[in-house]
Protein backbone atom coordinates (compact mmCIF):
# COMPACT_ATOMS: atom_id res chain seq x y z
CA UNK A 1 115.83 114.16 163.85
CA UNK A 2 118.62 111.28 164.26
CA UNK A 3 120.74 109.09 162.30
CA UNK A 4 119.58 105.97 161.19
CA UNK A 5 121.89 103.65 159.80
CA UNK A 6 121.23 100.85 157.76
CA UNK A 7 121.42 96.37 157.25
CA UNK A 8 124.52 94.69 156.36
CA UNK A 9 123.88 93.14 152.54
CA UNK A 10 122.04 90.21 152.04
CA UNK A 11 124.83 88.43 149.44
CA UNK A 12 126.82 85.53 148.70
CA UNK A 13 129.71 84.94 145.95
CA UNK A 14 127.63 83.47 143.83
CA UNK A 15 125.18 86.42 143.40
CA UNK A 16 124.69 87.97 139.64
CA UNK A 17 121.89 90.73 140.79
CA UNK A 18 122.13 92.98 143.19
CA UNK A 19 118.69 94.98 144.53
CA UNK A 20 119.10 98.50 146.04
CA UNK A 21 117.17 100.24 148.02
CA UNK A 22 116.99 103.57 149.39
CA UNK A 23 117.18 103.34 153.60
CA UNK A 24 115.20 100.73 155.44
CA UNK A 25 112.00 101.99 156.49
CA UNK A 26 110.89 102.33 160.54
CA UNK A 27 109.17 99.18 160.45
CA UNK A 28 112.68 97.07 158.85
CA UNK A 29 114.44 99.03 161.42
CA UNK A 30 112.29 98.32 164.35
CA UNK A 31 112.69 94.24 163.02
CA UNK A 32 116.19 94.17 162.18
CA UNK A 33 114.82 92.63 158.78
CA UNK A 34 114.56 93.69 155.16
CA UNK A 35 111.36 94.84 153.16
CA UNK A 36 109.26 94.30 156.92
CA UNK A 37 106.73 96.61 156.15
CA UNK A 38 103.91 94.63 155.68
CA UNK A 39 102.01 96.23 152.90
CA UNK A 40 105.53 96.03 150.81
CA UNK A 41 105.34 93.65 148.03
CA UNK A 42 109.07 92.92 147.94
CA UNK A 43 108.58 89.53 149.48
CA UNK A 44 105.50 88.96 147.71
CA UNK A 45 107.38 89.69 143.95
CA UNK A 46 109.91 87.41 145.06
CA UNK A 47 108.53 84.57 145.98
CA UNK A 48 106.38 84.48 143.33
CA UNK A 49 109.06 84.56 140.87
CA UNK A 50 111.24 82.58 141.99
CA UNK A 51 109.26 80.11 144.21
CA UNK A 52 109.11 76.24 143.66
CA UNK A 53 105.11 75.65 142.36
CA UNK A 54 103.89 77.03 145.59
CA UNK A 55 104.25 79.81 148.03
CA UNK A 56 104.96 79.58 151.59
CA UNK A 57 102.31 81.51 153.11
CA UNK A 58 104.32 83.13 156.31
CA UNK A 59 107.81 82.22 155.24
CA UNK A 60 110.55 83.30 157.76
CA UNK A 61 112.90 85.63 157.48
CA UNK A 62 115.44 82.84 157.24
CA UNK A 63 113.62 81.61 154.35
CA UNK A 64 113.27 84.61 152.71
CA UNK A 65 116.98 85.03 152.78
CA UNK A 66 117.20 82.03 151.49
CA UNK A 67 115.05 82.41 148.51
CA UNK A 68 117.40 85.16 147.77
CA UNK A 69 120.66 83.26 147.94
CA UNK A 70 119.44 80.47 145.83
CA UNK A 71 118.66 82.43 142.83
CA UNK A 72 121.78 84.61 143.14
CA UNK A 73 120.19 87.98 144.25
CA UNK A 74 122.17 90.13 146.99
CA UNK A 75 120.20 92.79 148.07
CA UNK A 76 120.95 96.09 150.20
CA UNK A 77 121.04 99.91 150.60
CA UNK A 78 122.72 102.35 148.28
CA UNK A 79 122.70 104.34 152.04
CA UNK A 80 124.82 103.28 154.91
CA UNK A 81 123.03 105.99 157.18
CA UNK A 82 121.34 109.44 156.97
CA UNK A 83 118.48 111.64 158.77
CA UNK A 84 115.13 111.36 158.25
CA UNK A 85 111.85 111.60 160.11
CA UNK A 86 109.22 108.59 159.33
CA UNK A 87 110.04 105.86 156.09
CA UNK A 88 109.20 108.07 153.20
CA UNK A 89 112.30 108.63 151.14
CA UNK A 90 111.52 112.19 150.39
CA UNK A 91 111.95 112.76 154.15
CA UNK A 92 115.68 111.54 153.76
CA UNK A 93 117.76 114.76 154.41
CA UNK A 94 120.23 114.69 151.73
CA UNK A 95 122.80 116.81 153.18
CA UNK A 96 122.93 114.06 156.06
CA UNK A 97 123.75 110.87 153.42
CA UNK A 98 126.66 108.58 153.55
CA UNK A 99 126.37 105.88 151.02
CA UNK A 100 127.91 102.30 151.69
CA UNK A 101 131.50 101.54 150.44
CA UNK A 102 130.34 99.82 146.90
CA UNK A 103 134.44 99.85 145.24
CA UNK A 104 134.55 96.70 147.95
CA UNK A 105 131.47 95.29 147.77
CA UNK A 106 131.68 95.02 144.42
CA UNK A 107 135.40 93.42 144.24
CA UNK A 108 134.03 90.87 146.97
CA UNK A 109 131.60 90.14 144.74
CA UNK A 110 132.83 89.79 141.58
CA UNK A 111 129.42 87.86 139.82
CA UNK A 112 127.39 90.87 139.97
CA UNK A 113 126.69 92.06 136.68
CA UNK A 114 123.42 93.48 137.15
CA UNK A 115 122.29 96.44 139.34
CA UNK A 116 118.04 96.79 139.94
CA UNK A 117 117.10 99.62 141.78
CA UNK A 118 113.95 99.19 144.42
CA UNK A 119 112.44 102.48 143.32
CA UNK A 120 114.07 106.19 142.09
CA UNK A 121 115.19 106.99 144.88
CA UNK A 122 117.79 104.39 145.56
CA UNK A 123 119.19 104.82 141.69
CA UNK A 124 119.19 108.99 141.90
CA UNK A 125 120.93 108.64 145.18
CA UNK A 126 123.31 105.81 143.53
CA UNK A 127 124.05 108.10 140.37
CA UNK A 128 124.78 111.01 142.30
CA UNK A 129 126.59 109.64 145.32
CA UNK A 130 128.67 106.43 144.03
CA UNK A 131 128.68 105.77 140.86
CA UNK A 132 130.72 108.70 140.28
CA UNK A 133 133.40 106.90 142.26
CA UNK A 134 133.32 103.52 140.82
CA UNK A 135 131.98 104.01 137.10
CA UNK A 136 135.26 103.78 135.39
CA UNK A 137 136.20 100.44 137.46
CA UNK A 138 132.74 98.73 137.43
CA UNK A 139 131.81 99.79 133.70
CA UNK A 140 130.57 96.54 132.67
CA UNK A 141 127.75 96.82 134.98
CA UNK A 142 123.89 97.00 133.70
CA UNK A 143 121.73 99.24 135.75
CA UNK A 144 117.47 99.29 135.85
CA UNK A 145 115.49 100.82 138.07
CA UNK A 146 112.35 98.87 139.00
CA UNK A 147 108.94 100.36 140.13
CA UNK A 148 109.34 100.33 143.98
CA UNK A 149 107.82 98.20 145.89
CA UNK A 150 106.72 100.39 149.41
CA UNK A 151 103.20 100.95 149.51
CA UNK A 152 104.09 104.40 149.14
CA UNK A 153 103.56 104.02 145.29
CA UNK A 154 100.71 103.31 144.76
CA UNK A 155 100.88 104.30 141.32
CA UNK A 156 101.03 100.60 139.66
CA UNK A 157 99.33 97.74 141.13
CA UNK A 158 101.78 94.44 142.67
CA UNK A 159 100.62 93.02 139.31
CA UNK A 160 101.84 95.68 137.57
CA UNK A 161 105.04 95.30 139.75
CA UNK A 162 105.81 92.17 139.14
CA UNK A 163 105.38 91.63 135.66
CA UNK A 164 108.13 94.76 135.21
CA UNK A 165 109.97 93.05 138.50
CA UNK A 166 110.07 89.68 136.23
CA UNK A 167 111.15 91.07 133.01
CA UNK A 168 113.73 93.31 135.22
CA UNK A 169 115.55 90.16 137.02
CA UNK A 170 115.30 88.03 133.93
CA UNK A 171 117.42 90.33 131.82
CA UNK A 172 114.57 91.64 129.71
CA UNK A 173 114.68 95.10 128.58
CA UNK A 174 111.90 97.27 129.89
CA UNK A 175 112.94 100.60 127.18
């Protein structure tokens, strides 16, 4: 088993959200690109909330950055790099993790007032392995965690998804 290491974020100044995953899967790793895999709905929720009256129907990766950008969402990983055999993030070896330095990315990005997490995961990882580090300076942040979007759950249709990915990125309370 070998280290994989995550993306850089996805982020601007202006960004008020900020999505977390877990670790890129093979497939985003294997493309350089975010969300790759092409049964995850991550691309799919997002342009269809925040997409002009239509969707582009094979939008680049470019463009999907974009789409990101423009509606002040940064995404990236809660881990910088870890071990783990295959995408599944109950193959991550936790003993291996080393989570990304979020004390500066959150100073650099001072807009962010809302944290969604891409699945539990990415927010159990986050509780355990940074927030314990930043809580008292960052308190004003609002945490959710979102049903993930990796075909792995298959628990909740995209419909289901998005409607809760909606509410979630609008401010809405899901409790």
């Amino acid at each position: 088993m070998s280290t994989i290491t995550g993306f850089q974020p996805i982020a601007n100044k202006s960004a008020e959200i900020l999505i977390l995953g877990s670790m890129p899967s093979e497939t985003s790793l294997l493309t350089q690109q975010y969300y790759a895999h092409p049964r995850n709905a991550f691309w799919l929720i997002m342009f269809n909330l925040f997409n002009k009256p239509t969707a582009i129907d094979n939008p680049s990766y470019q463009q999907k950055k974009k789409l990101l950008l423009q509606n002040n969402i940064a995404i990236w990983d809660v881990l910088q790099s870890c071990e783990r055999k295959g995408s599944l993030d109950s193959a991550i070896k936790m003993d291996s993790i080393k989570a990304n330095d979020f004390y500066t990315f959150l100073t650099l990005h001072g807009n962010i007032k809302r944290v969604c997490f891409n699945g539990a995961k990415a927010e159990t990882v986050y509780n355990k392995h940074v927030l314990p580090d930043i809580k008292i300076s960052f308190e004003y942040l609002q945490y959710l965690k979102l049903p993930s979007t990796s075909p792995a759950y298959a628990a909740m249709s995209i419909q289901q998804k998005m409607i809760l990915w909606a509410q979630g990125l609008s401010g809405t309370s899901l409790r």
